[in-house]
C-alpha atoms as a PDB file:
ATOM      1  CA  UNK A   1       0.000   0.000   0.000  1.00  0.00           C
ATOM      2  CA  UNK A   2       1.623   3.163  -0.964  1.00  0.00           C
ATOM      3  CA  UNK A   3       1.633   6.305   1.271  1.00  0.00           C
ATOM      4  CA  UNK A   4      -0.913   8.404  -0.032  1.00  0.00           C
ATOM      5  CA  UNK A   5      -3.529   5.557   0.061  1.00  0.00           C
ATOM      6  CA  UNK A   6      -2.506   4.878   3.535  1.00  0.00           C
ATOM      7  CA  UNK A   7      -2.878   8.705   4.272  1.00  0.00           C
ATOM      8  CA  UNK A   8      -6.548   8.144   2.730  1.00  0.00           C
ATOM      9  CA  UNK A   9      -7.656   5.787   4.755  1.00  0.00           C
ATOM     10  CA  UNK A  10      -6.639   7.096   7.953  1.00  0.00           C
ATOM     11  CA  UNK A  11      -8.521  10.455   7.045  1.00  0.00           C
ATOM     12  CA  UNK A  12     -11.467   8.208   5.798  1.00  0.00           C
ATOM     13  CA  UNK A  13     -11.172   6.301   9.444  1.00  0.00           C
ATOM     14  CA  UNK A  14     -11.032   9.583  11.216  1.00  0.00           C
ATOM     15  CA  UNK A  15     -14.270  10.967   9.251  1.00  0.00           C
ATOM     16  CA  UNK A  16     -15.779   8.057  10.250  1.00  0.00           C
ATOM     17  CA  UNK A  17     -15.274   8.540  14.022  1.00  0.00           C
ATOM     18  CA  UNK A  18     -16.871  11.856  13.559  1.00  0.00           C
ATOM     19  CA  UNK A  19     -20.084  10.904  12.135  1.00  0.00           C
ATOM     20  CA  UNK A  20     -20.258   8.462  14.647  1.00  0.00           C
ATOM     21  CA  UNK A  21     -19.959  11.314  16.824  1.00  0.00           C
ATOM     22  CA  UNK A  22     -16.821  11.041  17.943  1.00  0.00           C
ATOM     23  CA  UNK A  23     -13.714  13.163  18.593  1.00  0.00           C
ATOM     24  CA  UNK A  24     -10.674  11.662  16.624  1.00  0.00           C
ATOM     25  CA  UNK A  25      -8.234  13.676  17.600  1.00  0.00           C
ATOM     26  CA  UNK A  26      -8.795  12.962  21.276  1.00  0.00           C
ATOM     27  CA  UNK A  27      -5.895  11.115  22.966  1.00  0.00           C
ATOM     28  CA  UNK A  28      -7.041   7.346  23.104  1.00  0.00           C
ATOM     29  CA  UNK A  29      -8.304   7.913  19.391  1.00  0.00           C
ATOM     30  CA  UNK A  30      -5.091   9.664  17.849  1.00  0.00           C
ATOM     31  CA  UNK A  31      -3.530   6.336  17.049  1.00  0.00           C
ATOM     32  CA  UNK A  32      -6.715   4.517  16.372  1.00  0.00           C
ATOM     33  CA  UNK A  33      -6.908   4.595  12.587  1.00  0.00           C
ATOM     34  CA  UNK A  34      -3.238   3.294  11.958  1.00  0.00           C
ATOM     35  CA  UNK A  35      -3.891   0.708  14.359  1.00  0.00           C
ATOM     36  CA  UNK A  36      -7.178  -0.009  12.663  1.00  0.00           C
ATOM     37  CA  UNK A  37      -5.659  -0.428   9.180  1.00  0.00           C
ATOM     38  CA  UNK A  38      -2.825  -2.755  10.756  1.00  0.00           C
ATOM     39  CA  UNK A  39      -5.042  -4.834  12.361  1.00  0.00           C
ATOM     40  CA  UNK A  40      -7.086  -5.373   8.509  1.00  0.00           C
ATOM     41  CA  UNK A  41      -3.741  -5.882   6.813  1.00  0.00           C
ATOM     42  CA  UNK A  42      -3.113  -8.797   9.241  1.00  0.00           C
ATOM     43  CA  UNK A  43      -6.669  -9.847   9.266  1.00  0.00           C
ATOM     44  CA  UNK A  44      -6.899  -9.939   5.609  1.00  0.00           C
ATOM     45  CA  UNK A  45      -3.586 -11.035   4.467  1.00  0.00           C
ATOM     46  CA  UNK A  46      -5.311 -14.289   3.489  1.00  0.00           C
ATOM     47  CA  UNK A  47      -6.177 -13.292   0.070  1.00  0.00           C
ATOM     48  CA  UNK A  48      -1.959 -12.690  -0.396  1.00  0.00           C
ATOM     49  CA  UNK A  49      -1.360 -16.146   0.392  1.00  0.00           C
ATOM     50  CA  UNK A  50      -0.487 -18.794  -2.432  1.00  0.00           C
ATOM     51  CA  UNK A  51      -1.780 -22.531  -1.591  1.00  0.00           C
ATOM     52  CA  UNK A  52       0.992 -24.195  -3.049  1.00  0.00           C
ATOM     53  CA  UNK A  53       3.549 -22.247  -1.816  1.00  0.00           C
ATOM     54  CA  UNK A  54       2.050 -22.209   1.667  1.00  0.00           C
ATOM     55  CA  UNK A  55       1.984 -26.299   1.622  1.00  0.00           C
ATOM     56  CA  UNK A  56       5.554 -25.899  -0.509  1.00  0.00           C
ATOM     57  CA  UNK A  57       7.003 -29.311  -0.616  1.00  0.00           C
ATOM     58  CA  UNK A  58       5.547 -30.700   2.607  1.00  0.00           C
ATOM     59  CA  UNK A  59       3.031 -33.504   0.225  1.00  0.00           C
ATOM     60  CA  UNK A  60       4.956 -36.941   0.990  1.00  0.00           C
ATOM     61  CA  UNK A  61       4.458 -40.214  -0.577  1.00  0.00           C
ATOM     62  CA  UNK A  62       2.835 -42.871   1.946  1.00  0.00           C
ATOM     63  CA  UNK A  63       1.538 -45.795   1.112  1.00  0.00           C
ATOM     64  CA  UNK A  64      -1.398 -45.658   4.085  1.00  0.00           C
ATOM     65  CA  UNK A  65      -4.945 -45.112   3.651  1.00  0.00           C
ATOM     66  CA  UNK A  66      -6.405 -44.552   7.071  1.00  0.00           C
ATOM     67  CA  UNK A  67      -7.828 -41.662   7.507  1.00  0.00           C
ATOM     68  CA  UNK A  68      -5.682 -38.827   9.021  1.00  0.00           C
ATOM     69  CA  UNK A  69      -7.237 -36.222  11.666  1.00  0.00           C
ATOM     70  CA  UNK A  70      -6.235 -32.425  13.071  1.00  0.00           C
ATOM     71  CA  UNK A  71      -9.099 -31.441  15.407  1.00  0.00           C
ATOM     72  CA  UNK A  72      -9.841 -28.567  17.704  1.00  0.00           C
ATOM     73  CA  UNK A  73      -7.978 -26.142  15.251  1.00  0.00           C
ATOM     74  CA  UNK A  74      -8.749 -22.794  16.486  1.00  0.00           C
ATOM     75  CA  UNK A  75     -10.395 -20.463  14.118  1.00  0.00           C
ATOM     76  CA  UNK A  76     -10.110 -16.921  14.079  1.00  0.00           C
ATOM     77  CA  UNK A  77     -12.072 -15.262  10.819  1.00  0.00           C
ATOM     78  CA  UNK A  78     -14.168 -11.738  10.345  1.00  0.00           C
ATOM     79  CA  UNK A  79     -17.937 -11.827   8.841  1.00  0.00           C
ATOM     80  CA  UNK A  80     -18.319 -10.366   5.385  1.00  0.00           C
ATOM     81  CA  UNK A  81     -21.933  -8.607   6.047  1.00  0.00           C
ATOM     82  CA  UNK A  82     -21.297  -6.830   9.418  1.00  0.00           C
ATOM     83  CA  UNK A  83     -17.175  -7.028   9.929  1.00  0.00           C
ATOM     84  CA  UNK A  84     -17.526  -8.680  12.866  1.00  0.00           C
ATOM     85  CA  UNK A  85     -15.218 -11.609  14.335  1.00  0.00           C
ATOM     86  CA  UNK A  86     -16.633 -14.983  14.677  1.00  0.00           C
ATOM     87  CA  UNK A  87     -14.240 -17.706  16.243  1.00  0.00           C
ATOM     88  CA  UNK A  88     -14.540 -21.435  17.198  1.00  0.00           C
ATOM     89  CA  UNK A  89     -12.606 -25.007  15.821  1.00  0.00           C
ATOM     90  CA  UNK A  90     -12.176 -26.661  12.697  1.00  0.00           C
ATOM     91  CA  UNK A  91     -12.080 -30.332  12.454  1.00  0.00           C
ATOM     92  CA  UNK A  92     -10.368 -31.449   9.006  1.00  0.00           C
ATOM     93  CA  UNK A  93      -9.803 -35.296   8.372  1.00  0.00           C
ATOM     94  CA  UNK A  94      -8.533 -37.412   4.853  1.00  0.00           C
ATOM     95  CA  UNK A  95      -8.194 -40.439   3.781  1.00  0.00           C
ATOM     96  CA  UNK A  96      -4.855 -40.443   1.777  1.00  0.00           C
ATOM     97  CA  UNK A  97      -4.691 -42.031  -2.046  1.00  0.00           C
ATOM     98  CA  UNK A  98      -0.486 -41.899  -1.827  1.00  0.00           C
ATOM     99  CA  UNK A  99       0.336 -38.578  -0.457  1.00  0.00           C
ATOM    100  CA  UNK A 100       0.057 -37.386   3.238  1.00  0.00           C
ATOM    101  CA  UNK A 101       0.534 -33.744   3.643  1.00  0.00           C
ATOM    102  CA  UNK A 102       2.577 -32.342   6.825  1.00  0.00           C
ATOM    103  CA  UNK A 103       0.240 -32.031   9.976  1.00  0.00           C
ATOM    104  CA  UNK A 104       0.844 -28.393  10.468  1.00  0.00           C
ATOM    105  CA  UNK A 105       0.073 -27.240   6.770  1.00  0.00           C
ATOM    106  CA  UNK A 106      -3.806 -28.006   7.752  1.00  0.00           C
ATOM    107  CA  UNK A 107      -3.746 -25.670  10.277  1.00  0.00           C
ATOM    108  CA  UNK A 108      -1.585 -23.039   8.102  1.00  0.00           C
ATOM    109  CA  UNK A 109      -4.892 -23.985   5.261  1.00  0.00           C
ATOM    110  CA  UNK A 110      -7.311 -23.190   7.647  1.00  0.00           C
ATOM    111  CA  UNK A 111      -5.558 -19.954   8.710  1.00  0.00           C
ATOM    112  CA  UNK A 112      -5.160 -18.493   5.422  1.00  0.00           C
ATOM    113  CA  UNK A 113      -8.525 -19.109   4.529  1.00  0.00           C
ATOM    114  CA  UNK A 114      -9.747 -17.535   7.880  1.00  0.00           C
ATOM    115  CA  UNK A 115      -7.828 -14.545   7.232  1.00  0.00           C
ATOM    116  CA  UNK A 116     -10.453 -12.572   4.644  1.00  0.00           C
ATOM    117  CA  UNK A 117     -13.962 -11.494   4.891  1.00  0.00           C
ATOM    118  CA  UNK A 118     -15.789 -14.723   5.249  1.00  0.00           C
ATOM    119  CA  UNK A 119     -18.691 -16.429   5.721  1.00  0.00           C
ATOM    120  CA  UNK A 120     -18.334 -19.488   7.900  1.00  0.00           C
ATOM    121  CA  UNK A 121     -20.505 -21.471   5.087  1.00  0.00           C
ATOM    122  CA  UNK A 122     -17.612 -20.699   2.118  1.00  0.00           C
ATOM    123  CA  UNK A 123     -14.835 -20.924   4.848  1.00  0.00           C
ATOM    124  CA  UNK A 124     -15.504 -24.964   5.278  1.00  0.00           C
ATOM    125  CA  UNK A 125     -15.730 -25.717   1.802  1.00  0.00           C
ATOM    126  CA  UNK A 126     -12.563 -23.922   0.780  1.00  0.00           C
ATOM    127  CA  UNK A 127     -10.673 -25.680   3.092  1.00  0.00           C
ATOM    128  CA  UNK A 128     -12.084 -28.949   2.138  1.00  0.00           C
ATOM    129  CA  UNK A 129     -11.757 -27.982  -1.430  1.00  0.00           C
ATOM    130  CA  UNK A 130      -7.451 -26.825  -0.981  1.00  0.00           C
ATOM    131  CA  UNK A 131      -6.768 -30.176   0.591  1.00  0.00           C
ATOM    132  CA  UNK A 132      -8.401 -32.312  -2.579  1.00  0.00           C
ATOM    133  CA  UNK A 133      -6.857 -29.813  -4.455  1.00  0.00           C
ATOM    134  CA  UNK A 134      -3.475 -30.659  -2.966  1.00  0.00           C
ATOM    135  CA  UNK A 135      -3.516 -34.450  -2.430  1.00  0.00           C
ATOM    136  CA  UNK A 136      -6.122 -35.380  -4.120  1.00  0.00           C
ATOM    137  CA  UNK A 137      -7.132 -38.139  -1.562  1.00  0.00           C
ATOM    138  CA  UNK A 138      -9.691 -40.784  -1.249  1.00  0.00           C
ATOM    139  CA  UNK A 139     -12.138 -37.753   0.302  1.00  0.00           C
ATOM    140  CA  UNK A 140     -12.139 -34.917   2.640  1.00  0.00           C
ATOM    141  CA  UNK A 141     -14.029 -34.130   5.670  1.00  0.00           C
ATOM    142  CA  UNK A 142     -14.176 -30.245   7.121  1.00  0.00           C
ATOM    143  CA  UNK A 143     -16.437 -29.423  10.076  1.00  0.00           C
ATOM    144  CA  UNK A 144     -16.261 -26.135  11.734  1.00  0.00           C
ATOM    145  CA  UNK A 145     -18.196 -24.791  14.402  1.00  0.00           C
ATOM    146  CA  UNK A 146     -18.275 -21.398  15.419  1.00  0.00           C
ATOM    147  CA  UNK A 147     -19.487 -18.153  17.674  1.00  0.00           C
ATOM    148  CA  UNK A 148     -20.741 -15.342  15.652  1.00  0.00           C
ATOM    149  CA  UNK A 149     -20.441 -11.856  16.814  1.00  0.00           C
ATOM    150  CA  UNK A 150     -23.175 -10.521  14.723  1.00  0.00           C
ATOM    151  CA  UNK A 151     -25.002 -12.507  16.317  1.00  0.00           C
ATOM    152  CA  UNK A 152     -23.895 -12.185  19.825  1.00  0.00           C
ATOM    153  CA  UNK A 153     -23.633  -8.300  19.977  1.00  0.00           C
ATOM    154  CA  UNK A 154     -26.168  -7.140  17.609  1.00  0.00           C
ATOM    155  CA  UNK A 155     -29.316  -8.169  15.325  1.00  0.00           C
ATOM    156  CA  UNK A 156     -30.660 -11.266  17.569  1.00  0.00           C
ATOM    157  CA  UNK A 157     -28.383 -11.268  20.581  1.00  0.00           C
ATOM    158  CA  UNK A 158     -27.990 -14.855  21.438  1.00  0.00           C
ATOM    159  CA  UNK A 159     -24.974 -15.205  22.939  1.00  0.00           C
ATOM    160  CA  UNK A 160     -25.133 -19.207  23.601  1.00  0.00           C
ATOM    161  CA  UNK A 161     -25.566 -19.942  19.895  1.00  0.00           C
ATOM    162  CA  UNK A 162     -23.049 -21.660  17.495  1.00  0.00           C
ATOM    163  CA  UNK A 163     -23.357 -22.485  13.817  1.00  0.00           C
ATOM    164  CA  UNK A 164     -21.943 -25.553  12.536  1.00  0.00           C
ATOM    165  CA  UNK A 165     -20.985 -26.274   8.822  1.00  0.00           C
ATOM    166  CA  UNK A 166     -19.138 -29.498   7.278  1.00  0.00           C
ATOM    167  CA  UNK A 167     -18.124 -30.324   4.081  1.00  0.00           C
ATOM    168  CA  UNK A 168     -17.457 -33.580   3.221  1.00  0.00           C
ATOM    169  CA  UNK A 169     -16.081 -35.076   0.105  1.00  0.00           C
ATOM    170  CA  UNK A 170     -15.065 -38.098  -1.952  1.00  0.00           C
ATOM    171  CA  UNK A 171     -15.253 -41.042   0.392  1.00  0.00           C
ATOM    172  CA  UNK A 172     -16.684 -38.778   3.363  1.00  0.00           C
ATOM    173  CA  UNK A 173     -19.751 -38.779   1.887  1.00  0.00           C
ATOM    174  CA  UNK A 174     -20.416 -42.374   2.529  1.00  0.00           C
ATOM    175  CA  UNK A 175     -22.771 -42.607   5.360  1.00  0.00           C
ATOM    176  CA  UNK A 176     -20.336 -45.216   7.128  1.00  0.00           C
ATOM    177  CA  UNK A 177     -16.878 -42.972   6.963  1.00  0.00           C
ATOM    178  CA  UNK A 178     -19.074 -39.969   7.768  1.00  0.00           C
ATOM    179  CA  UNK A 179     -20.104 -41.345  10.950  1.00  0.00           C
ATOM    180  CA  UNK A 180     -16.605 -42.456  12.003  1.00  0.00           C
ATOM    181  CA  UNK A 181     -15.332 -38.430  11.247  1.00  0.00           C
ATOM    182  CA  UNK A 182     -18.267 -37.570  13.066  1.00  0.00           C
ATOM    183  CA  UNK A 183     -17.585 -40.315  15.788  1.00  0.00           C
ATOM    184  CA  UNK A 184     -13.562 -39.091  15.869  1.00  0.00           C
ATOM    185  CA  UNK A 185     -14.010 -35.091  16.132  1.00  0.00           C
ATOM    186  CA  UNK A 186     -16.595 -35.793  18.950  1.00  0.00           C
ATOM    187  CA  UNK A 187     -15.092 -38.293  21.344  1.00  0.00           C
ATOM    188  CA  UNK A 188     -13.673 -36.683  24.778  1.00  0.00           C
ATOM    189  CA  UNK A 189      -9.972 -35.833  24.565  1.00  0.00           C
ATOM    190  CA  UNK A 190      -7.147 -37.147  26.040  1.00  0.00           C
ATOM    191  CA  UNK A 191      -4.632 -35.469  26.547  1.00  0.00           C
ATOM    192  CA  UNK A 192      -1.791 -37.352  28.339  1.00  0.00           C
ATOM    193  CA  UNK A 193       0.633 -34.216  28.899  1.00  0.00           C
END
């Protein structure tokens, strides 16, 4: 972003503040656009990210098929419609067809996909959709579940809520496989350390 952009949308920022009738040049606001347009570079650096360089060569050959599991990944991602957080876990799981991908490039997927303006719905399937795209497995299996702050803080107020989305692909649509994701993701941890 070049300088007089960045100059632009500070003033833009500070406008703003005043028709919400607010001071902007008051001390805790001063720094509040700058900090403002940080915090969206970082929360929207997503859309910079390349897939294949992100997974780079971290796709191994492996002659297993059972199906492979990262659960409780956090998730961190802002609504498109009211640019709002919403938060919560991911569950991703694959069967392999040859190729097992590192462990932490699914959380690295999930996190550049969290980092745009999303909607929880789209977030699941691209994630699902990178890791066919990448390994092309025997299917995928993406379930996310997540606190919306639209809905918490404004419009309906419910702050007990949660949506949950899956998408579920190749062999994980299979009524039998599906339930063992299902079955996987939901059983009690144990965490031994």
């Amino acid at each position: 972003m070049n300088p007089s952009s960045e100059k632009q949308y500070h003033q833009n920022f500070a406008n703003l503040l005043r028709d919400l009738g607010e001071n902007p040049d008051r001390e805790g606001l001063l720094k509040t656009p700058s900090r403002w347009l940080d915090s969206m570079k970082f929360l929207t650096s997503g859309y910079k990210l390349d897939m294949k360089k992100l997974i780079n060569d971290a796709v191994f050959n492996e002659g297993g098929e059972d199906m492979v599991i990262v659960r409780d990944i956090e998730v961190y991602s802002v609504c498109e419609h009211h640019v709002l957080p919403f938060f919560g876990t991911c569950h991703v799981g694959y069967i392999p067809r040859g190729k097992v991908v590192g462990l932490s490039k699914i959380p690295r997927i999930v996190d550049a996909f969290c980092r745009r303006l999303q909607v929880q719905e789209r977030l699941t399937h691209d994630i699902s959709k990178a890791l066919e795209e990448a390994l092309n497995p025997q299917g995928v299996g993406v379930v996310v579940e997540a606190y919306h702050m639209c809905m918490m803080m404004r419009g309906v107020e419910k702050q007990r809520s949660y949506t949950v989305t899956s998408s579920m692909r190749g062999v994980f649509s299979k009524m039998e496989t599906r339930s063992e994701f299902l079955s996987l993701i939901n059983s009690p941890k144990q965490h031994r350390f």
